[in-house]
PDB file of N, CA and C in Angstrom:
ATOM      1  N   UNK A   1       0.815  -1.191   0.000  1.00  0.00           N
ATOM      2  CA  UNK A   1       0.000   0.000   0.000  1.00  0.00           C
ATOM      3  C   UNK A   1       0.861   1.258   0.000  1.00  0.00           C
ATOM      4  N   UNK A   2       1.878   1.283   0.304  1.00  0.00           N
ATOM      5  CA  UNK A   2       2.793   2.519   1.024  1.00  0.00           C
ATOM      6  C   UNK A   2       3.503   2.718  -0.523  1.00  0.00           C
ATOM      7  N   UNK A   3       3.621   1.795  -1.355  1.00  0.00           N
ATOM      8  CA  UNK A   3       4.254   2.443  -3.040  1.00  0.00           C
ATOM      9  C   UNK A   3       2.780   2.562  -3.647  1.00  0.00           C
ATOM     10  N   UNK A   4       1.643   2.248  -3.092  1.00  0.00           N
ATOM     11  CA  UNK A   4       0.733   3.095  -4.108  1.00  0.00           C
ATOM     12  C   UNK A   4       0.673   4.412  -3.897  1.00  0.00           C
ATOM     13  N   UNK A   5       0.612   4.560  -2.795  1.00  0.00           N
ATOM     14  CA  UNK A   5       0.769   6.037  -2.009  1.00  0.00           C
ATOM     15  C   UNK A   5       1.418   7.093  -2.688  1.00  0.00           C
ATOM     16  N   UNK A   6       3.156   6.302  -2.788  1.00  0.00           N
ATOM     17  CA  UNK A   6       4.300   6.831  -3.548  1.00  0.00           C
ATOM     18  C   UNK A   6       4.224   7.374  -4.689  1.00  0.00           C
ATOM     19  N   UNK A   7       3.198   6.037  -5.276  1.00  0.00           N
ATOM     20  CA  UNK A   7       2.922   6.536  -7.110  1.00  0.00           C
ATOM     21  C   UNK A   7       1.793   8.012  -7.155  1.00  0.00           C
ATOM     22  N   UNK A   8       0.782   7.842  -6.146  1.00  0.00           N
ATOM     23  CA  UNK A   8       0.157   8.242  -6.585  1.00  0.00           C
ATOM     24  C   UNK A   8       0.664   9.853  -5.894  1.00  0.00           C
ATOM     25  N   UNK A   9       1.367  10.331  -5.002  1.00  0.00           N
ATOM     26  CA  UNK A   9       1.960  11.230  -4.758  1.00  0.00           C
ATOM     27  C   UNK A   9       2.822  12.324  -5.839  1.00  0.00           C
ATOM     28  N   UNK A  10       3.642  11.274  -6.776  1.00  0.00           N
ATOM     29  CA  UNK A  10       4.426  11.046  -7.719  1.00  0.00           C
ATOM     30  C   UNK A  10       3.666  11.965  -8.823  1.00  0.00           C
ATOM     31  N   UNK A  11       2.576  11.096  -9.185  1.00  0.00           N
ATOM     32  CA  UNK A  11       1.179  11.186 -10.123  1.00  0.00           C
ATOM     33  C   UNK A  11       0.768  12.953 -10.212  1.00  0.00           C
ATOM     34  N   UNK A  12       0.519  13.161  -8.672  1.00  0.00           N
ATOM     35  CA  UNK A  12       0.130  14.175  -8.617  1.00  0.00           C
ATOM     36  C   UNK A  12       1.148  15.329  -8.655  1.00  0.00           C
ATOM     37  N   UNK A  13       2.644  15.549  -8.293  1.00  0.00           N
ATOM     38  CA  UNK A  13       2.943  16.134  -8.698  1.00  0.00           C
ATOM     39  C   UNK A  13       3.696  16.943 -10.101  1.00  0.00           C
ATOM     40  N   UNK A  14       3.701  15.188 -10.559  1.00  0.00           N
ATOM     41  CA  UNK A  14       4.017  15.569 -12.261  1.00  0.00           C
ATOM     42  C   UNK A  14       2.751  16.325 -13.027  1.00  0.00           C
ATOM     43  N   UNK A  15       1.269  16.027 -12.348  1.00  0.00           N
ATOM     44  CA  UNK A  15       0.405  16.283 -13.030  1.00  0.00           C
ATOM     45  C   UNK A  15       0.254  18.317 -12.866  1.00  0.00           C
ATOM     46  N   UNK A  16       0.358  18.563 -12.055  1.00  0.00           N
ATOM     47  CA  UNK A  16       0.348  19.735 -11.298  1.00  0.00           C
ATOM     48  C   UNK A  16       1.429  20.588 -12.100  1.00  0.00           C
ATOM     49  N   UNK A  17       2.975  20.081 -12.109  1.00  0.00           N
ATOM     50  CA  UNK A  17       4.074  20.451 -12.606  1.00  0.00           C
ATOM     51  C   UNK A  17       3.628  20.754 -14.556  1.00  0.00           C
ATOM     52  N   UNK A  18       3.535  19.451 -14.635  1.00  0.00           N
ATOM     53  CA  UNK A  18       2.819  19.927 -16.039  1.00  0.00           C
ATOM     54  C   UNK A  18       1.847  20.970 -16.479  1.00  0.00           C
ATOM     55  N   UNK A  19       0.889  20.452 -15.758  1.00  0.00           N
ATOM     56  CA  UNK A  19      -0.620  21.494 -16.135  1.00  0.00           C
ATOM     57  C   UNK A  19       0.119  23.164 -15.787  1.00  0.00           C
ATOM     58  N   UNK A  20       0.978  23.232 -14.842  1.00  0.00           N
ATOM     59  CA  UNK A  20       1.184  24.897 -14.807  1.00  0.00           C
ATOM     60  C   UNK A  20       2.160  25.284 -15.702  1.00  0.00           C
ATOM     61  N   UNK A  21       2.803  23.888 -16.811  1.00  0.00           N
ATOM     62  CA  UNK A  21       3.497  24.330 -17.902  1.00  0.00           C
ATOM     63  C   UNK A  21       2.911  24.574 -19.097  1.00  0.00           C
ATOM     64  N   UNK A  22       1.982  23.904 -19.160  1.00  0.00           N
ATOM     65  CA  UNK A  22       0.781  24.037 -20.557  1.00  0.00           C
ATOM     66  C   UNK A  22       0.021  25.299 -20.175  1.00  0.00           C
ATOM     67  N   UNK A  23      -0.536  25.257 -18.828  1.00  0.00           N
ATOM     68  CA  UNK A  23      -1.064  26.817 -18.837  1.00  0.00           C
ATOM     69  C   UNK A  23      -0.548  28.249 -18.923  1.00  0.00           C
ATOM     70  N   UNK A  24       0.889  28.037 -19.061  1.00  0.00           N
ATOM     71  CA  UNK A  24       1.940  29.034 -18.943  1.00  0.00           C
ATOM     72  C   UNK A  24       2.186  29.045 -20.333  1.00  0.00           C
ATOM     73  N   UNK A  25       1.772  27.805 -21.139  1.00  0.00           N
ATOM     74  CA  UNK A  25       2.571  28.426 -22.594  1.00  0.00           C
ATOM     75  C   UNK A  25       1.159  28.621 -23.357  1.00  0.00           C
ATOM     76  N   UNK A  26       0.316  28.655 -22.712  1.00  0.00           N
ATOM     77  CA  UNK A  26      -1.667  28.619 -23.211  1.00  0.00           C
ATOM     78  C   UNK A  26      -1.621  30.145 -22.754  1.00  0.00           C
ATOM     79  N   UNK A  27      -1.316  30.317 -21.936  1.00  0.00           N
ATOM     80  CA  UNK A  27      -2.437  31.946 -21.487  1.00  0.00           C
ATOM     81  C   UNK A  27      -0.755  32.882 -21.494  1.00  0.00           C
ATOM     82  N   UNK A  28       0.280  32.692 -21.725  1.00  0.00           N
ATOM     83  CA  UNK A  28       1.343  33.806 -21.515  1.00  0.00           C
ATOM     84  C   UNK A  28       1.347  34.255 -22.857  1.00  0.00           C
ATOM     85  N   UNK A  29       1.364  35.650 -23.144  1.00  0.00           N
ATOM     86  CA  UNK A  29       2.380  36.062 -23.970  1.00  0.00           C
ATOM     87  C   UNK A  29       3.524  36.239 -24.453  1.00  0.00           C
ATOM     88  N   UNK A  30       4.386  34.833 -25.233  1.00  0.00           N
ATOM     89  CA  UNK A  30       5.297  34.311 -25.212  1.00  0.00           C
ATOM     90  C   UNK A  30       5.510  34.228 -26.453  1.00  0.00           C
ATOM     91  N   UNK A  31       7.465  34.464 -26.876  1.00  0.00           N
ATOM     92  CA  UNK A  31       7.584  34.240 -28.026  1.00  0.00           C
ATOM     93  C   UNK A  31       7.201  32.315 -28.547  1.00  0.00           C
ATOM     94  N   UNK A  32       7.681  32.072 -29.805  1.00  0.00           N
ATOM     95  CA  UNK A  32       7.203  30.187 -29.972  1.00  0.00           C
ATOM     96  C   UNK A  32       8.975  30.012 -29.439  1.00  0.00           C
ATOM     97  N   UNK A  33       9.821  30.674 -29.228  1.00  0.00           N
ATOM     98  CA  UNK A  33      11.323  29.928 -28.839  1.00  0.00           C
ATOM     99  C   UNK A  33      10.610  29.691 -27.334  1.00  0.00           C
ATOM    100  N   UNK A  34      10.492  30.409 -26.520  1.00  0.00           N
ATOM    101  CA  UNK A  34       9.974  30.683 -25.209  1.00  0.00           C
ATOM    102  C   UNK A  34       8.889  29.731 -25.355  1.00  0.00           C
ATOM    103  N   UNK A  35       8.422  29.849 -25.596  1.00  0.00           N
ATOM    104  CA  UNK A  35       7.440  28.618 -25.209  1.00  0.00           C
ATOM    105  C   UNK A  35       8.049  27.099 -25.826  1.00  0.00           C
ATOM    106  N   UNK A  36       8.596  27.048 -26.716  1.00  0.00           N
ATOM    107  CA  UNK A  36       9.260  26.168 -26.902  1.00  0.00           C
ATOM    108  C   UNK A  36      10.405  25.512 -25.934  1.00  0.00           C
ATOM    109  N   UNK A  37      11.304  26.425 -24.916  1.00  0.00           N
ATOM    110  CA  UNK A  37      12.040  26.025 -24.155  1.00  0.00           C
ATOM    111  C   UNK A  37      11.518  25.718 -22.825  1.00  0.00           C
ATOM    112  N   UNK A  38      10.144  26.051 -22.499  1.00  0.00           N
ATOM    113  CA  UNK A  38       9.214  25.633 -21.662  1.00  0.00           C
ATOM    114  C   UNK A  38       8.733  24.149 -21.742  1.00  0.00           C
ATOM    115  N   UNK A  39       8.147  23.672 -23.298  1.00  0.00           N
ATOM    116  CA  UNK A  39       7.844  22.763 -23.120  1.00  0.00           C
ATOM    117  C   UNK A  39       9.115  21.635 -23.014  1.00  0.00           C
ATOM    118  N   UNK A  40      10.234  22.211 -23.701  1.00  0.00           N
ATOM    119  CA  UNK A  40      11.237  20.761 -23.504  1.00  0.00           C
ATOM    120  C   UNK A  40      11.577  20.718 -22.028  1.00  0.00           C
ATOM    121  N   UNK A  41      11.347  21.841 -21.259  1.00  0.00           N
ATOM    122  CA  UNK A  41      11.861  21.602 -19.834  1.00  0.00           C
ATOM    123  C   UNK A  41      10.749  20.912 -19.434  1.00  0.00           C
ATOM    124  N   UNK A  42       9.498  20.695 -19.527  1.00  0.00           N
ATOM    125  CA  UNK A  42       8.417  20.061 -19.417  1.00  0.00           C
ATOM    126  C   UNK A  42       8.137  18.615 -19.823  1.00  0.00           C
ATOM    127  N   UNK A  43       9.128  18.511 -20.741  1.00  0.00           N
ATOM    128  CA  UNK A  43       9.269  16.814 -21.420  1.00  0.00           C
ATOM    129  C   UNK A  43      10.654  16.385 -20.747  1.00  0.00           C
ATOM    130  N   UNK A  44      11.320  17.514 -20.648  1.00  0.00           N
ATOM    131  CA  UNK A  44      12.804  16.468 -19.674  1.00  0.00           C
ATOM    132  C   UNK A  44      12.430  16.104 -18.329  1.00  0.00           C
ATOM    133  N   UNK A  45      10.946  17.470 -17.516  1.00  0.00           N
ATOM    134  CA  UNK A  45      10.614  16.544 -16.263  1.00  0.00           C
ATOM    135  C   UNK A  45      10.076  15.020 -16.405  1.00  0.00           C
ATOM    136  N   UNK A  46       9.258  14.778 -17.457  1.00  0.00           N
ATOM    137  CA  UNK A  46       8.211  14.281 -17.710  1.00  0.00           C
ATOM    138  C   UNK A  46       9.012  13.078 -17.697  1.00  0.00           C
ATOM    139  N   UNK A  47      10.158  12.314 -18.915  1.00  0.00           N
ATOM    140  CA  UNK A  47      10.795  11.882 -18.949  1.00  0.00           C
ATOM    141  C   UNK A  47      12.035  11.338 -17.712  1.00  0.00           C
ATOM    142  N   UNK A  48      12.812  12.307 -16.875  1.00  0.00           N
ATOM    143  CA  UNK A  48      12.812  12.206 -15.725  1.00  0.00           C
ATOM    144  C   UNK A  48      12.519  11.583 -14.450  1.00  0.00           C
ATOM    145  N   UNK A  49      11.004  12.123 -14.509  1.00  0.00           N
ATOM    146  CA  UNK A  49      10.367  11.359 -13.614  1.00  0.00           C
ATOM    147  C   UNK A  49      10.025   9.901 -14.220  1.00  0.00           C
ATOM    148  N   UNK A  50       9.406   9.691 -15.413  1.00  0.00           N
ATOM    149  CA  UNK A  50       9.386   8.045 -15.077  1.00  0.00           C
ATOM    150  C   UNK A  50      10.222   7.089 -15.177  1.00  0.00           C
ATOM    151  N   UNK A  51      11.444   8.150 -15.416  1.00  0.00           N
ATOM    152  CA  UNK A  51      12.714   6.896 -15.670  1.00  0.00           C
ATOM    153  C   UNK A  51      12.819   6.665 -14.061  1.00  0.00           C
ATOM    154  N   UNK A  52      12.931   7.551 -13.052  1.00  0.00           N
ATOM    155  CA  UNK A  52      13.287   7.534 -12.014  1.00  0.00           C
ATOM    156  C   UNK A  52      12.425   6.713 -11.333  1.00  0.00           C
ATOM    157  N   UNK A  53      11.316   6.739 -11.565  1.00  0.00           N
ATOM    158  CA  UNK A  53      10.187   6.038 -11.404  1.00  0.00           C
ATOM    159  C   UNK A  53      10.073   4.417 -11.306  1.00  0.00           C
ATOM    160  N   UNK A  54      10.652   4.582 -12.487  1.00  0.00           N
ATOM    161  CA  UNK A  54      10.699   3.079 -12.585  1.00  0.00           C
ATOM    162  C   UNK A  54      12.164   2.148 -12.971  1.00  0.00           C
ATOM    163  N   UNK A  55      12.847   3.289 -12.823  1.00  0.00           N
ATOM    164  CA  UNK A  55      14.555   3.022 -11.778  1.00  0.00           C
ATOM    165  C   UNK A  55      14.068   2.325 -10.353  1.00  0.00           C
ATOM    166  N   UNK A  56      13.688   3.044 -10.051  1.00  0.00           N
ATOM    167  CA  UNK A  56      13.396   2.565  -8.349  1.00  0.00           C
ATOM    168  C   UNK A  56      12.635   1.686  -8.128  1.00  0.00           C
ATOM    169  N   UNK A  57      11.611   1.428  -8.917  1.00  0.00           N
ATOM    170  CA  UNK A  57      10.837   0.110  -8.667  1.00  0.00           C
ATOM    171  C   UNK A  57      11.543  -1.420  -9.447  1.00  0.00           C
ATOM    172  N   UNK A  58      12.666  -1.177 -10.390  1.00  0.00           N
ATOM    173  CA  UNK A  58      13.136  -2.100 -11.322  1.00  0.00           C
ATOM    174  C   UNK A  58      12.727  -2.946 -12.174  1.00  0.00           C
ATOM    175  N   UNK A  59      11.821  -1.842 -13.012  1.00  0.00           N
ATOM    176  CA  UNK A  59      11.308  -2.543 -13.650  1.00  0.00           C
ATOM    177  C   UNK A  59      11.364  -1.636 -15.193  1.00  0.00           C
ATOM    178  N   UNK A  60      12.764  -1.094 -15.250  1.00  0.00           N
ATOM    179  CA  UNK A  60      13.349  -0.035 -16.678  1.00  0.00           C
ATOM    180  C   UNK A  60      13.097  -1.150 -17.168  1.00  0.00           C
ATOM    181  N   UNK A  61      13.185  -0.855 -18.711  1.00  0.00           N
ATOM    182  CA  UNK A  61      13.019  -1.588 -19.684  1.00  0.00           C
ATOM    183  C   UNK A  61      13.491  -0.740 -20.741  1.00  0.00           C
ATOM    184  N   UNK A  62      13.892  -1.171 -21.872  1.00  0.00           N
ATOM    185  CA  UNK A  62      13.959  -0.748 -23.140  1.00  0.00           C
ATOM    186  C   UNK A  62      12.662   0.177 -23.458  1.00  0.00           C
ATOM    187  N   UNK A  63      11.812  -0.973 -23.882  1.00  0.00           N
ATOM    188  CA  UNK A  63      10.365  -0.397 -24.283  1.00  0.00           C
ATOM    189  C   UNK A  63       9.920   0.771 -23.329  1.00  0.00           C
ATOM    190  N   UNK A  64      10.062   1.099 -22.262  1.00  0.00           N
ATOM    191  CA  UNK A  64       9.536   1.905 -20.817  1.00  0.00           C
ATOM    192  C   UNK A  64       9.953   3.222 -21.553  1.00  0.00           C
ATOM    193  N   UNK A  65      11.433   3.116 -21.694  1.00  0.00           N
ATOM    194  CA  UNK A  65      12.430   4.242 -22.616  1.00  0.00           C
ATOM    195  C   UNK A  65      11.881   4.982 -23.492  1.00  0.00           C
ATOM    196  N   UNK A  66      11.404   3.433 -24.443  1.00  0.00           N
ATOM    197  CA  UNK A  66      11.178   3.883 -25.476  1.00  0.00           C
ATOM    198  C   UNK A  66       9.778   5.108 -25.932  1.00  0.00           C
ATOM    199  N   UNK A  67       8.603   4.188 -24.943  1.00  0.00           N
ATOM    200  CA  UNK A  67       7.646   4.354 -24.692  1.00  0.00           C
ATOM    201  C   UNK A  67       7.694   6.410 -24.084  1.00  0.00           C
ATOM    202  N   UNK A  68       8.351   6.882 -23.269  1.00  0.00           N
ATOM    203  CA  UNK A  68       8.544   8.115 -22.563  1.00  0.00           C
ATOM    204  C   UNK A  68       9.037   9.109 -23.641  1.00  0.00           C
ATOM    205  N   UNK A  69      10.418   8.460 -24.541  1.00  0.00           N
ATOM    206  CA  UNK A  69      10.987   9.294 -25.671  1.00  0.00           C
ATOM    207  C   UNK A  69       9.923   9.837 -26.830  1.00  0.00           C
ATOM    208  N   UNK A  70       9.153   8.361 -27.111  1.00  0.00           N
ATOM    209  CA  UNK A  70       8.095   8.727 -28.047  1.00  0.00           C
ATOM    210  C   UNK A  70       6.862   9.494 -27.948  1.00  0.00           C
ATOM    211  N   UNK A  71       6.246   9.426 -26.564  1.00  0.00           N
ATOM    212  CA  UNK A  71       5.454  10.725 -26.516  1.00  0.00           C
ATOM    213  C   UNK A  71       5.700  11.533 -26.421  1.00  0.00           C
ATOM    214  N   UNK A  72       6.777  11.949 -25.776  1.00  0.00           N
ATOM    215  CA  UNK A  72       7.872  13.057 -26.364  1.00  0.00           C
ATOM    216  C   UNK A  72       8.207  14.283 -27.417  1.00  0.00           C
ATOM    217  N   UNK A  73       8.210  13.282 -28.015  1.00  0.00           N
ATOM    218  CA  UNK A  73       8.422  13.485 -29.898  1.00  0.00           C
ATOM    219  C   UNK A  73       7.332  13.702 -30.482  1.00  0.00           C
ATOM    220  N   UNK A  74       5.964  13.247 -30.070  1.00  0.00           N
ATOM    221  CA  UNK A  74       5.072  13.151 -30.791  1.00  0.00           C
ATOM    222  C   UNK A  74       4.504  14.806 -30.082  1.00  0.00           C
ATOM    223  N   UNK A  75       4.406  15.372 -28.906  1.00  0.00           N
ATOM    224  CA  UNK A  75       4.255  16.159 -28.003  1.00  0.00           C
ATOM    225  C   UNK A  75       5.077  17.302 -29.171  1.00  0.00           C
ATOM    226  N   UNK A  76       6.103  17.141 -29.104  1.00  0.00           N
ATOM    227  CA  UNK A  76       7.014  18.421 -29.509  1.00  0.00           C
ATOM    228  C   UNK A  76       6.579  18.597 -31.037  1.00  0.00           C
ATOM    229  N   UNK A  77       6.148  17.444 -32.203  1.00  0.00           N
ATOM    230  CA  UNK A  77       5.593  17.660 -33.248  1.00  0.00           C
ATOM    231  C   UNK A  77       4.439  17.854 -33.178  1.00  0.00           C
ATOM    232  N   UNK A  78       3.104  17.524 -32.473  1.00  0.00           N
ATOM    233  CA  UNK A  78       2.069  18.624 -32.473  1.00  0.00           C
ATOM    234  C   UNK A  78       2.632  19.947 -32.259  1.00  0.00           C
ATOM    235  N   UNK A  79       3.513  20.688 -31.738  1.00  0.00           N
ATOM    236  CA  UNK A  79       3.674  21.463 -30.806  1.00  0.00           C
ATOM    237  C   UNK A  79       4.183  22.304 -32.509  1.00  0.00           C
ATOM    238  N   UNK A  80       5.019  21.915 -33.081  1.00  0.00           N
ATOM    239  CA  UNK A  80       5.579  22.399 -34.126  1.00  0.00           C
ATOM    240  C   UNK A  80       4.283  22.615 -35.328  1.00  0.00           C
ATOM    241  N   UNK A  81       3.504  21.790 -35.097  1.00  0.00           N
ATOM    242  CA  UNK A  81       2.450  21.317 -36.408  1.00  0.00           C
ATOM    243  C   UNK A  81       1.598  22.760 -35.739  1.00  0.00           C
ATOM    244  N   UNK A  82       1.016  22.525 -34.658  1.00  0.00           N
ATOM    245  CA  UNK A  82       0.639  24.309 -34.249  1.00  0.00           C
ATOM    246  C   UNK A  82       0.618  25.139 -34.638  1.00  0.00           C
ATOM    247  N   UNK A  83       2.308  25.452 -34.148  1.00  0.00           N
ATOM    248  CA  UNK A  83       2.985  26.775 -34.939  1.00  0.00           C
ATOM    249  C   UNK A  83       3.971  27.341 -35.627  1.00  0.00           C
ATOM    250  N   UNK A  84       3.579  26.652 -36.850  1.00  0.00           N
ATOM    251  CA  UNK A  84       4.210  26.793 -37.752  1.00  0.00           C
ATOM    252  C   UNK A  84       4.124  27.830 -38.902  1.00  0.00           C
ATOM    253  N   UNK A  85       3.157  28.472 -38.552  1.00  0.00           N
ATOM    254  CA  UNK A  85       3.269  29.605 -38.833  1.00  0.00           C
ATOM    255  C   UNK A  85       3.772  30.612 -38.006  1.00  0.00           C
ATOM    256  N   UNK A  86       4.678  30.497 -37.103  1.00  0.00           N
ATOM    257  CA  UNK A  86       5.070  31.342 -35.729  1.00  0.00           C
ATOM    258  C   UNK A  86       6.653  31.044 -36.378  1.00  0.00           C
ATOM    259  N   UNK A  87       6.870  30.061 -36.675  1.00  0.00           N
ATOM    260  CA  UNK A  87       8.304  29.713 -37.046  1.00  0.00           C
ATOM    261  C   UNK A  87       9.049  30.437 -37.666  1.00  0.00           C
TER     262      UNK A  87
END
């Protein structure tokens, strides 16, 4: 019970950490570099945390990796597909 706790502690502050990064690049008046260096600091927490995550529980994997890099990528190409007319 005491690592669900953990996760879900975990859960909540990535969720929190995030949401005040999307709302910061949603409602600021920001150049697209600036908001752009927001969201990669937002995908290196993101990334970060579940490596660490699941460092500590031992259960990394390749795929886990893989799985974190690729939403990632897919995150930063909506992000580009956006504004691309800002570019």
């Amino acid at each position: 019970m005491r690592n669900l706790h953990q996760h879900i502690a975990l859960y909540v502050f990535e969720i929190i950490i995030l949401g005040i990064g999307f709302i910061v690049i949603l409602n600021a008046d920001l150049s697209f570099w600036a908001q752009l260096v927001i969201l990669l600091f937002m995908l290196f927490f993101y990334i970060a945390v579940g490596l660490i995550r699941h460092t500590k529980d031992h259960d990394m994997h390749g795929k886990v990796m893989l799985e974190y890099i690729s939403i990632s990528i897919i995150v930063i190409l909506i992000f580009f597909l956006i504004n691309i007319s800002r570019i």
